[in-house]
N, C-alpha and C. Protein backbone atom coordinates (compact mmCIF):
# COMPACT_ATOMS: atom_id res chain seq x y z
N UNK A 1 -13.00 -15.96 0.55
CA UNK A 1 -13.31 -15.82 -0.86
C UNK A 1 -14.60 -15.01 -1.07
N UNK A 2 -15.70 -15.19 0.01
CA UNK A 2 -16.71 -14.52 -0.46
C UNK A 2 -16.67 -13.31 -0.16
N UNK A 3 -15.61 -12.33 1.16
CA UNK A 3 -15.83 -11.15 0.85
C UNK A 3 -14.72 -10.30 -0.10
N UNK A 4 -13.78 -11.58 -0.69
CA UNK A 4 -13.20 -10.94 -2.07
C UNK A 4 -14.55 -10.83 -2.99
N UNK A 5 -15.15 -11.76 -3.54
CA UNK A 5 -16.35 -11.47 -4.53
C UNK A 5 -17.03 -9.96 -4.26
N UNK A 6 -17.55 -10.10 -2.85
CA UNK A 6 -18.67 -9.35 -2.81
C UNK A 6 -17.74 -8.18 -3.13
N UNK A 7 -16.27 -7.97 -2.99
CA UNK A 7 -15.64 -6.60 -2.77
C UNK A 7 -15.66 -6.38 -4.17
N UNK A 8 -15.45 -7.04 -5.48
CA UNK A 8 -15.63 -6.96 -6.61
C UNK A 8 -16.64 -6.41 -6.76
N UNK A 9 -17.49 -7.11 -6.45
CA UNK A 9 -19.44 -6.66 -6.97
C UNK A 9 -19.44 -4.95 -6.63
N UNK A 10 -18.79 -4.88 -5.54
CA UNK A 10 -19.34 -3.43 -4.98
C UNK A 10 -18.17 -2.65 -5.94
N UNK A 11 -16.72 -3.20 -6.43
CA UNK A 11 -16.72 -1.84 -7.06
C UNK A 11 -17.00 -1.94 -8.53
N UNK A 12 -17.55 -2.99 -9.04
CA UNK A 12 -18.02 -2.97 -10.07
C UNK A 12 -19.25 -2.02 -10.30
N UNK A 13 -20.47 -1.97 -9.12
CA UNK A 13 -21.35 -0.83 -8.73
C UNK A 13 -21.01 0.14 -8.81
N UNK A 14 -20.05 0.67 -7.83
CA UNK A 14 -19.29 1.70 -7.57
C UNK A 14 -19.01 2.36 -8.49
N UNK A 15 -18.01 1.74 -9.44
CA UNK A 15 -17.47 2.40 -10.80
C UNK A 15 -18.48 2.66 -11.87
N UNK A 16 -19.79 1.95 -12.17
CA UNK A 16 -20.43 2.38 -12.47
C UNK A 16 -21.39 3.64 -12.12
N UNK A 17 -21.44 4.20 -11.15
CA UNK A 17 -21.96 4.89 -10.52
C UNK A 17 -21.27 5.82 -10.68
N UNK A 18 -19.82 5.71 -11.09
CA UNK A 18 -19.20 6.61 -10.97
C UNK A 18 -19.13 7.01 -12.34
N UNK A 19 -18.91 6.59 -13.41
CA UNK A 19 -19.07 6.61 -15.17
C UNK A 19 -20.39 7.34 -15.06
N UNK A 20 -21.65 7.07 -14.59
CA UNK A 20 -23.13 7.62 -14.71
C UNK A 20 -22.84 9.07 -14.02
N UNK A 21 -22.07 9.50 -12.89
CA UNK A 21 -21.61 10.78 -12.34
C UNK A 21 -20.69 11.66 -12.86
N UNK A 22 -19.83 11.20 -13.49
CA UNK A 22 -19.09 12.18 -13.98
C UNK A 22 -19.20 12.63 -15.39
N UNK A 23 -20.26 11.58 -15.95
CA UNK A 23 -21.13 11.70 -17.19
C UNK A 23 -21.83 13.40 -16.82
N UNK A 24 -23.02 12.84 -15.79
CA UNK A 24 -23.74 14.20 -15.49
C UNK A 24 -23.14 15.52 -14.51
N UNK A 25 -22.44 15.19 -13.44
CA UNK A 25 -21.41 16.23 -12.95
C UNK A 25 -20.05 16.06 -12.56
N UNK A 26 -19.14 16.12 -13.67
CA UNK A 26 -17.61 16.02 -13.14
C UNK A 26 -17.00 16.29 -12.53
N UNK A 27 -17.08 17.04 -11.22
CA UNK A 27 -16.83 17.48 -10.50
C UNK A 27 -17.01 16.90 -9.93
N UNK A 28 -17.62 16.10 -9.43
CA UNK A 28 -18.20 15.25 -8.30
C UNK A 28 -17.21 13.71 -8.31
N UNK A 29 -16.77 13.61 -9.47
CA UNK A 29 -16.26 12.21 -10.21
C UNK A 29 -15.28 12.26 -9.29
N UNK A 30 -14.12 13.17 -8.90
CA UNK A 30 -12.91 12.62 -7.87
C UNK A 30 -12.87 12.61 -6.67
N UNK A 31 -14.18 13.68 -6.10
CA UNK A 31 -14.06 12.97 -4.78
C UNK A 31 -14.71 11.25 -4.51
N UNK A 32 -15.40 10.80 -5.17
CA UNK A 32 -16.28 9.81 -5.43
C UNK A 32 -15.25 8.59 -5.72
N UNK A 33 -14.22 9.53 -6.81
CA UNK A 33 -13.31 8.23 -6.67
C UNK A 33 -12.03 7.69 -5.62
N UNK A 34 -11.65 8.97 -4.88
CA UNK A 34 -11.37 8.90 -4.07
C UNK A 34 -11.77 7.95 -2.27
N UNK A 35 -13.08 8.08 -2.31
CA UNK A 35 -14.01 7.42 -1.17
C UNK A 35 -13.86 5.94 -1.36
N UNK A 36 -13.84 5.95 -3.20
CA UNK A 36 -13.86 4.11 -3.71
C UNK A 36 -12.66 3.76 -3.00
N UNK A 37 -11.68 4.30 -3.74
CA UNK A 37 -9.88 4.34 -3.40
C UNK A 37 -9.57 3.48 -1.83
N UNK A 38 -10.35 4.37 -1.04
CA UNK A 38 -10.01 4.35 0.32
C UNK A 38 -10.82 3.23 1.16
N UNK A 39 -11.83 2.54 0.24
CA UNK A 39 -12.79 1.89 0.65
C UNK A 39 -11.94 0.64 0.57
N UNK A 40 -12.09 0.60 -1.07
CA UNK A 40 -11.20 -0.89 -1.01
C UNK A 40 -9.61 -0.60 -0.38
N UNK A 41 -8.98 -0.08 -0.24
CA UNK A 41 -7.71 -0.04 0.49
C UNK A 41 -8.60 -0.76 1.82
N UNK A 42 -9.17 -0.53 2.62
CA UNK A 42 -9.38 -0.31 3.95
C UNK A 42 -10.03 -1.95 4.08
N UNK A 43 -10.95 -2.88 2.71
CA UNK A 43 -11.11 -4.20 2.89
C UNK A 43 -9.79 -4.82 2.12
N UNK A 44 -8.98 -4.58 1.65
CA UNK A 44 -7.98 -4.67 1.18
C UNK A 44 -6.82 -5.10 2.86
N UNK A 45 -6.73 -4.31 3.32
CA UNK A 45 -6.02 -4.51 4.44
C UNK A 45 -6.85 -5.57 5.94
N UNK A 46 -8.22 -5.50 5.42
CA UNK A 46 -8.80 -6.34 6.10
C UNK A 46 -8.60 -7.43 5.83
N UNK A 47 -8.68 -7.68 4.54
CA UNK A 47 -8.09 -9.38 3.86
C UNK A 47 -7.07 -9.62 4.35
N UNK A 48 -5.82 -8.78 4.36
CA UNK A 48 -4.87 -9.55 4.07
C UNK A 48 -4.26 -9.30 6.02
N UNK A 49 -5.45 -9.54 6.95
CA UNK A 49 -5.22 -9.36 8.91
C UNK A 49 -4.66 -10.93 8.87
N UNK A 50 -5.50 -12.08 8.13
CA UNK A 50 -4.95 -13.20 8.76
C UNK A 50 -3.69 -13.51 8.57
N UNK A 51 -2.81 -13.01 7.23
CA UNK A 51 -1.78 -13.23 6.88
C UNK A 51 -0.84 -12.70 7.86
N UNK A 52 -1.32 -11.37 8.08
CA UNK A 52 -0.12 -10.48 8.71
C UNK A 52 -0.33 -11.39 10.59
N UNK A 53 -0.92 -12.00 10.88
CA UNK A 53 -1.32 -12.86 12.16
C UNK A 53 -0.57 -13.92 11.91
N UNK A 54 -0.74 -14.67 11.07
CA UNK A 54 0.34 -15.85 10.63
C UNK A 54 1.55 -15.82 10.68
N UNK A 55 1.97 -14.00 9.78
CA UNK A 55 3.32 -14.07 10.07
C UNK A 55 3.93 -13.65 11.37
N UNK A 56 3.21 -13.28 12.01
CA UNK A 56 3.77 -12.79 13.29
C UNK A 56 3.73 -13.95 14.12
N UNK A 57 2.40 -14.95 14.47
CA UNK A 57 2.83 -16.52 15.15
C UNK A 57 4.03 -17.54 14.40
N UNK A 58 3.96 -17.08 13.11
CA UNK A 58 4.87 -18.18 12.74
C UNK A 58 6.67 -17.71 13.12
N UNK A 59 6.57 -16.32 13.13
CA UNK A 59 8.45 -16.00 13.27
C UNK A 59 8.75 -16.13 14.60
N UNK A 60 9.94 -16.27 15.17
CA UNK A 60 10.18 -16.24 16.11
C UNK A 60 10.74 -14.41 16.92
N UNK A 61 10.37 -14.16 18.16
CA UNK A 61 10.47 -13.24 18.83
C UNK A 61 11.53 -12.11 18.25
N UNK A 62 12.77 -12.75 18.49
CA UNK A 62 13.97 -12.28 17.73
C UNK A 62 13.75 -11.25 16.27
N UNK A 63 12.51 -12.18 15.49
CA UNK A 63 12.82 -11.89 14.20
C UNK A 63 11.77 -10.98 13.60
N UNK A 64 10.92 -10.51 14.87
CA UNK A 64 10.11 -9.72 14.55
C UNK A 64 9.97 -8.48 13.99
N UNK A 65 10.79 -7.72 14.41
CA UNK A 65 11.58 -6.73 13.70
C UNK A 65 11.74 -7.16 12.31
N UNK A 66 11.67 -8.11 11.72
CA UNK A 66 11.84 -7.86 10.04
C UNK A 66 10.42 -8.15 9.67
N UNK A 67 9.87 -8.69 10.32
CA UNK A 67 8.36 -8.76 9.49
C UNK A 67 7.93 -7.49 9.51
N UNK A 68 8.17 -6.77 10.70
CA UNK A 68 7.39 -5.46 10.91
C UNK A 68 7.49 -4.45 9.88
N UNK A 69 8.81 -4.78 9.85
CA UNK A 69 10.23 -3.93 8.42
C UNK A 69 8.88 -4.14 6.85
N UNK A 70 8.79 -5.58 7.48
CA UNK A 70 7.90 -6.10 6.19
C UNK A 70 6.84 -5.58 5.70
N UNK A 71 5.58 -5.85 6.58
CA UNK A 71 4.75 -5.44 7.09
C UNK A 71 4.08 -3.70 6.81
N UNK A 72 5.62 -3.26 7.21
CA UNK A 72 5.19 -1.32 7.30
C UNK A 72 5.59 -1.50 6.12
N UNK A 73 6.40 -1.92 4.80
CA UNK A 73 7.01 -1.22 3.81
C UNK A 73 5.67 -1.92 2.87
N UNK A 74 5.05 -2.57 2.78
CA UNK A 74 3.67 -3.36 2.26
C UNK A 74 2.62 -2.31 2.69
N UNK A 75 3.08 -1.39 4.01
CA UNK A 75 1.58 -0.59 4.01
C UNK A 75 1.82 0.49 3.23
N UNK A 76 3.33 1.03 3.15
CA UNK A 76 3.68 2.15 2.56
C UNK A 76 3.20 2.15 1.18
N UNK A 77 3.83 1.02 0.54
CA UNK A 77 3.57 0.44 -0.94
C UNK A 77 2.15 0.73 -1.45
N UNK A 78 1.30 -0.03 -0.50
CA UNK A 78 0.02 0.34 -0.67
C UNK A 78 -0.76 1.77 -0.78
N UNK A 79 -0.64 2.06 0.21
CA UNK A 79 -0.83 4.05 0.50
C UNK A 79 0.01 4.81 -0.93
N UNK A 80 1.31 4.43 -1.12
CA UNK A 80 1.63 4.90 -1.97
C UNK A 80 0.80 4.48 -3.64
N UNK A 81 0.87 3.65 -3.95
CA UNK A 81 0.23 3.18 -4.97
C UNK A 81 -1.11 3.76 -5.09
N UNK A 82 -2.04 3.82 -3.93
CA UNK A 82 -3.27 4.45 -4.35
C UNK A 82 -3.36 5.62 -4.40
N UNK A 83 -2.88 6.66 -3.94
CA UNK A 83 -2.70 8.07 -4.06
C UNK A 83 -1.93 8.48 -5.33
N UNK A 84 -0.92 7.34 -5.68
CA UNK A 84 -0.29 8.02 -7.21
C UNK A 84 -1.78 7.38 -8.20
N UNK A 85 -2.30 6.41 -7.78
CA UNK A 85 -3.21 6.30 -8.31
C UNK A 85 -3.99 7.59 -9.19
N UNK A 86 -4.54 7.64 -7.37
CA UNK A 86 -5.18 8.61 -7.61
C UNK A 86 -5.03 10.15 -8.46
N UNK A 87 -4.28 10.30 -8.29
CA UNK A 87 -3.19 11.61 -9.20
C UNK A 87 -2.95 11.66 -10.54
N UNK A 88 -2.97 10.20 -11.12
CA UNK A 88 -3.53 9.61 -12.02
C UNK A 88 -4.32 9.82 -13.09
N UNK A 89 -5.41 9.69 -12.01
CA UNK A 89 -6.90 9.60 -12.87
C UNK A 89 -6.91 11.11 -12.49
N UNK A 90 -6.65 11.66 -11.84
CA UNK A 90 -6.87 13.44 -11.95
C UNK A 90 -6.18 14.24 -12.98
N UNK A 91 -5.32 13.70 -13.59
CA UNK A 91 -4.65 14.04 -14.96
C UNK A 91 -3.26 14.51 -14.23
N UNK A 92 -2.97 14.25 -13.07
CA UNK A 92 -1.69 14.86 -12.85
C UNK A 92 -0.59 13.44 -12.64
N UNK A 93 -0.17 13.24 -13.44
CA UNK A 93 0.98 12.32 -13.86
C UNK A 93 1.91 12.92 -13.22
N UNK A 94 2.49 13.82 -12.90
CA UNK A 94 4.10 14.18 -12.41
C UNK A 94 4.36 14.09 -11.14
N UNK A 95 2.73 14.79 -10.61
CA UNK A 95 2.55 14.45 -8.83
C UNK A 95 2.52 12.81 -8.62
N UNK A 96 2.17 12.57 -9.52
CA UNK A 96 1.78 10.78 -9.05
C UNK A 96 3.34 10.31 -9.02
N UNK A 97 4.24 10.79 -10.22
CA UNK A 97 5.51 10.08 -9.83
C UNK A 97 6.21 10.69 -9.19
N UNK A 98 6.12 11.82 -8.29
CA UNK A 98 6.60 12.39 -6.87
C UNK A 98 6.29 11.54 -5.59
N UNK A 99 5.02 11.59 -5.95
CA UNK A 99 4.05 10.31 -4.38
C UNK A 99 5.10 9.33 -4.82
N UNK A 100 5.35 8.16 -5.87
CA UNK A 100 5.92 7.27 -5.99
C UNK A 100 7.44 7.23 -5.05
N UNK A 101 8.13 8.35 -5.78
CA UNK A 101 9.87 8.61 -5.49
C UNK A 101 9.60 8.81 -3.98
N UNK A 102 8.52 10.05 -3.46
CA UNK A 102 8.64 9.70 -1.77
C UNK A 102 8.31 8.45 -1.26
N UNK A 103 7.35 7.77 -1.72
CA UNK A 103 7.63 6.47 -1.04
C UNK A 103 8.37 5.46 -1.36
N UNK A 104 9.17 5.48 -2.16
CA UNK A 104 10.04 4.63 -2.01
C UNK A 104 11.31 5.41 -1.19
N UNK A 105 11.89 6.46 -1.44
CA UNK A 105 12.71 6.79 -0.18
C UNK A 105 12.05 7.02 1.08
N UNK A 106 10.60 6.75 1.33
CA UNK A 106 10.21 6.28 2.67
C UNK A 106 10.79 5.09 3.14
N UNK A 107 9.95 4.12 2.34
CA UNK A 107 10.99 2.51 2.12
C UNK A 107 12.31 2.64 2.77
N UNK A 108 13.13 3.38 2.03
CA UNK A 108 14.33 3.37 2.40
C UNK A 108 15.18 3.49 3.51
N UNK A 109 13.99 4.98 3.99
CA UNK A 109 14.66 5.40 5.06
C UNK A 109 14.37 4.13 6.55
N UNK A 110 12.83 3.55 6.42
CA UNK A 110 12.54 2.12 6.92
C UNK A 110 13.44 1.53 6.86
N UNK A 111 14.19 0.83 5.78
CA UNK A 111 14.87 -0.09 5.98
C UNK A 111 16.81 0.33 6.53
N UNK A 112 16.66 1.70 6.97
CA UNK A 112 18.00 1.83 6.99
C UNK A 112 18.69 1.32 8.15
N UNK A 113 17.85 1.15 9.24
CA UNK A 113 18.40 -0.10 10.52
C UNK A 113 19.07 -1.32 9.82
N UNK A 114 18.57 -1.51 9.42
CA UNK A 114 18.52 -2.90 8.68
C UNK A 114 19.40 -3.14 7.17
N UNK A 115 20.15 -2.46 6.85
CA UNK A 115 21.12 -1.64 6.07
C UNK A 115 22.43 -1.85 7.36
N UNK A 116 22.22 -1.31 8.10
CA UNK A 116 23.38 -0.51 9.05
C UNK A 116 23.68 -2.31 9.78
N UNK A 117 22.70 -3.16 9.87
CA UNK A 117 22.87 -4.41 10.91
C UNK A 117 23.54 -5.27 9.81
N UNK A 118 23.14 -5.01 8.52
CA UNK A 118 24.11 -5.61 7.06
C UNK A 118 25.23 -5.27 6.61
N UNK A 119 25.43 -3.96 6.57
CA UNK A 119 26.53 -4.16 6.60
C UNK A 119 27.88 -3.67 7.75
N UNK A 120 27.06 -3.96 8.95
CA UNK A 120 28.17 -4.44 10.25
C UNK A 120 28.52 -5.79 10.54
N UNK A 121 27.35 -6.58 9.37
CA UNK A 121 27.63 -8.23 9.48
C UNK A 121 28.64 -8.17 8.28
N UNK A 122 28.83 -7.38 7.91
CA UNK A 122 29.77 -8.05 6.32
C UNK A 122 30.82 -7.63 6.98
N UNK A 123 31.25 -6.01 7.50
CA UNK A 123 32.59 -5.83 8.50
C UNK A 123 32.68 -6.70 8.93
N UNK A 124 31.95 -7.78 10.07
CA UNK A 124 32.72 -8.74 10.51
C UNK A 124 32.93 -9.70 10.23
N UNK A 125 32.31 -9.90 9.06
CA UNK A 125 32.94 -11.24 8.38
C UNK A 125 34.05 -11.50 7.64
N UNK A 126 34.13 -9.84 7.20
CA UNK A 126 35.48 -9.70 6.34
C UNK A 126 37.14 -9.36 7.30
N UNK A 127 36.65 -9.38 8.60
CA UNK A 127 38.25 -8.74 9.22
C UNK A 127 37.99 -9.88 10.02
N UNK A 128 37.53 -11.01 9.93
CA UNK A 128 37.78 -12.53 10.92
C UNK A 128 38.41 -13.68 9.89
């Protein structure tokens, strides 16, 4: 909990710092917000190590392969989300929902093992 707080505090700083910068040079405002972007992504994924540890002791061997499935499509999500973010706040809305559409047919193409093991279980459930 406390280095969720402190991660607040800092981009509450941050963003201010950043309102006081692009006040006096705008130009400066997106790489600045960009650095934020990548900062909290990076304690963002630090938070959430014990979870992804949990789920990997708690599944069994076998079933690892779907957390991973899990796991990578949660990092994609993420990466994706902050870069359309980012695209965003740069005034480009159309690129941001391009970043979006590729990552979700990233997603997709991820989960297409796992597609192909579904429906070879439904073939055989349906001709037994």
């Amino acid at each position: 909990m406390n280095r969720f707080l402190s991660s607040i505090a800092l981009t509450v700083v941050f963003v201010t710092l950043l309102i006081m910068i692009r006040a006096i040079k705008s130009e400066l405002a997106i790489p600045l917000s960009l650095c934020i972007s990548v900062m909290l992504t990076g304690i963002s994924l630090a938070i959430c190590n014990p979870i992804i540890d949990f789920l990997n002791n708690l599944v069994e061997p076998s079933s690892k392969n779907y957390i991973t499935l899990l796991l990578k499509s949660v990092g994609i999500s993420l990466v994706v989300s902050t870069a359309s973010d980012i695209c965003r706040d740069c005034g480009e809305n159309a690129i941001a929902a391009k970043v979006e559409l590729l990552g979700k047919c990233e997603i997709l193409l991820l989960s297409l093992p796992l597609l192909k093991e579904i429906t070879a279980l439904i073939t055989d459930v349906l001709q037994t």
